[in-house]
Protein backbone atom coordinates (compact mmCIF):
# COMPACT_ATOMS: atom_id res chain seq x y z
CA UNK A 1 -2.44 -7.46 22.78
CA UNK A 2 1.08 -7.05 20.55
CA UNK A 3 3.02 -4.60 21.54
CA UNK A 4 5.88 -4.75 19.31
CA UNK A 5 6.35 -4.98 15.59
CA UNK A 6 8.12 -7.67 14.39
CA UNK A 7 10.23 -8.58 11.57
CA UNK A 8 8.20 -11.39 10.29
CA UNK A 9 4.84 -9.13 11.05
CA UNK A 10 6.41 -6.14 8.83
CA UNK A 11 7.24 -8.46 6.39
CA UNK A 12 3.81 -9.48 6.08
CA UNK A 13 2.54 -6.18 6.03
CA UNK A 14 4.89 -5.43 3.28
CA UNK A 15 3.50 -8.49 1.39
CA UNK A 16 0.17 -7.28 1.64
CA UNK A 17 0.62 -3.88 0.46
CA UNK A 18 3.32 -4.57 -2.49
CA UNK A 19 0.67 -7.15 -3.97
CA UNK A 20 -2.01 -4.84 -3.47
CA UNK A 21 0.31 -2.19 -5.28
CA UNK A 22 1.20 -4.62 -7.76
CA UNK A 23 -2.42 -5.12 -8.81
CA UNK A 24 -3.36 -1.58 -8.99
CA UNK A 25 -0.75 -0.65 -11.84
CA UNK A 26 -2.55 -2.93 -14.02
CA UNK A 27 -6.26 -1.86 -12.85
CA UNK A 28 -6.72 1.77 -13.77
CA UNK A 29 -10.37 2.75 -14.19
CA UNK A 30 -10.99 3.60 -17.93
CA UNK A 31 -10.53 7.70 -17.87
CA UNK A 32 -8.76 7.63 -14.32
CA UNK A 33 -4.73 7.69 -15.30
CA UNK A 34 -4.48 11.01 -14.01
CA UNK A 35 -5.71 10.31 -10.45
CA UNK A 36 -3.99 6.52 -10.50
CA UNK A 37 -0.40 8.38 -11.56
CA UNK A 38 -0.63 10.55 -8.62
CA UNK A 39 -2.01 7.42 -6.30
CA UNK A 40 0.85 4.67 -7.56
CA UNK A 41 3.28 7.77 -7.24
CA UNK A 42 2.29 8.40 -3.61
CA UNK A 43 2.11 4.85 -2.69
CA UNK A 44 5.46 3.82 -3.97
CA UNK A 45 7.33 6.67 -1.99
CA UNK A 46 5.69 5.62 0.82
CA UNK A 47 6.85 1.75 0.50
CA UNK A 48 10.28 2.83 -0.52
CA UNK A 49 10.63 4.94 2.80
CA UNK A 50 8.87 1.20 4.62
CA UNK A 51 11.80 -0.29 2.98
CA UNK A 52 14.95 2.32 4.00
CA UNK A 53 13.23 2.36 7.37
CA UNK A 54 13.38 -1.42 7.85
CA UNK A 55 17.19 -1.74 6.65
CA UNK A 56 17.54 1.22 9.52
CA UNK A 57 15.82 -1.31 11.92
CA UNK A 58 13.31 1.22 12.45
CA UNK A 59 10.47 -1.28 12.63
CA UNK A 60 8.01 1.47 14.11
CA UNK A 61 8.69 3.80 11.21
CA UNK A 62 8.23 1.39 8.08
CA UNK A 63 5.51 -0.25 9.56
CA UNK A 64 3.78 3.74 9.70
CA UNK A 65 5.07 4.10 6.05
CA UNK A 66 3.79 1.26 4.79
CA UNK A 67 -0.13 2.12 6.72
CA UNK A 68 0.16 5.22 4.38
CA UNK A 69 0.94 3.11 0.99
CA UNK A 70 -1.88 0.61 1.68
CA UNK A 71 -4.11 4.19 2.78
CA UNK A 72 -3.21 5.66 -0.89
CA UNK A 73 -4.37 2.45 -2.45
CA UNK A 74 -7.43 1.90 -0.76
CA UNK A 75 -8.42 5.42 -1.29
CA UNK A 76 -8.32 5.04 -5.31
CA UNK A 77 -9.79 1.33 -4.85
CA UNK A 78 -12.46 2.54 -2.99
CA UNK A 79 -13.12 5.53 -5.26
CA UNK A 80 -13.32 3.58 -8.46
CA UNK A 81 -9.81 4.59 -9.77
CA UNK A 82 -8.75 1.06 -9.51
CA UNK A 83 -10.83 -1.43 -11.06
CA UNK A 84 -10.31 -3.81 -8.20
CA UNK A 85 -13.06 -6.25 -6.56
CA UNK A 86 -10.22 -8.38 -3.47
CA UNK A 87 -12.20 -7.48 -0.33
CA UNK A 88 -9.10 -9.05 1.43
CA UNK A 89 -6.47 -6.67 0.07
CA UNK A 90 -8.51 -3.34 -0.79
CA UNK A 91 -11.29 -1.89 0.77
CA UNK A 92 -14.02 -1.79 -1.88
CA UNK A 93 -17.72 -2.21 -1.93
């Protein structure tokens, strides 16, 4: 069992979720800008404060920030906002 988060562990996690947040900018459901505005709005705080956090050295912290991003994306992916179909980065059906 980890008990520690890592440099090169945050780093992938931010990876993961700035690809995933990447995608979704491009992949907004026909009729769904309104809810994807709010989403890519929500998400990017959230990986800016990942990224303040980790130049603090607050590993903990960005690594909670970023959970929150990748939550805000998978939310709209999973709701059809995004038009997204990577089982690997978004949770979708």
């Amino acid at each position: 069992m980890e008990k520690e988060i890592t440099e090169q562990k945050l780093d992938g996690y931010f990876k993961i979720s700035e690809t995933a947040f990447e995608i979704i900018k491009k992949k907004i459901a026909k009729g769904r800008n309104k809810e994807a505005k709010e989403i890519i709005e929500m998400a990017a705080n959230y990986i800016s404060d990942a990224h303040h956090f980790k130049k603090e050295g607050n590993f903990v912290n960005a690594f909670a920030a970023l959970n929150y991003a990748h939550g805000w994306i998978d939310s709209g992916a999973r709701l059809g906002i995004f038009d997204v179909h990577d089982g690997k980065l978004f949770t979708v059906k």
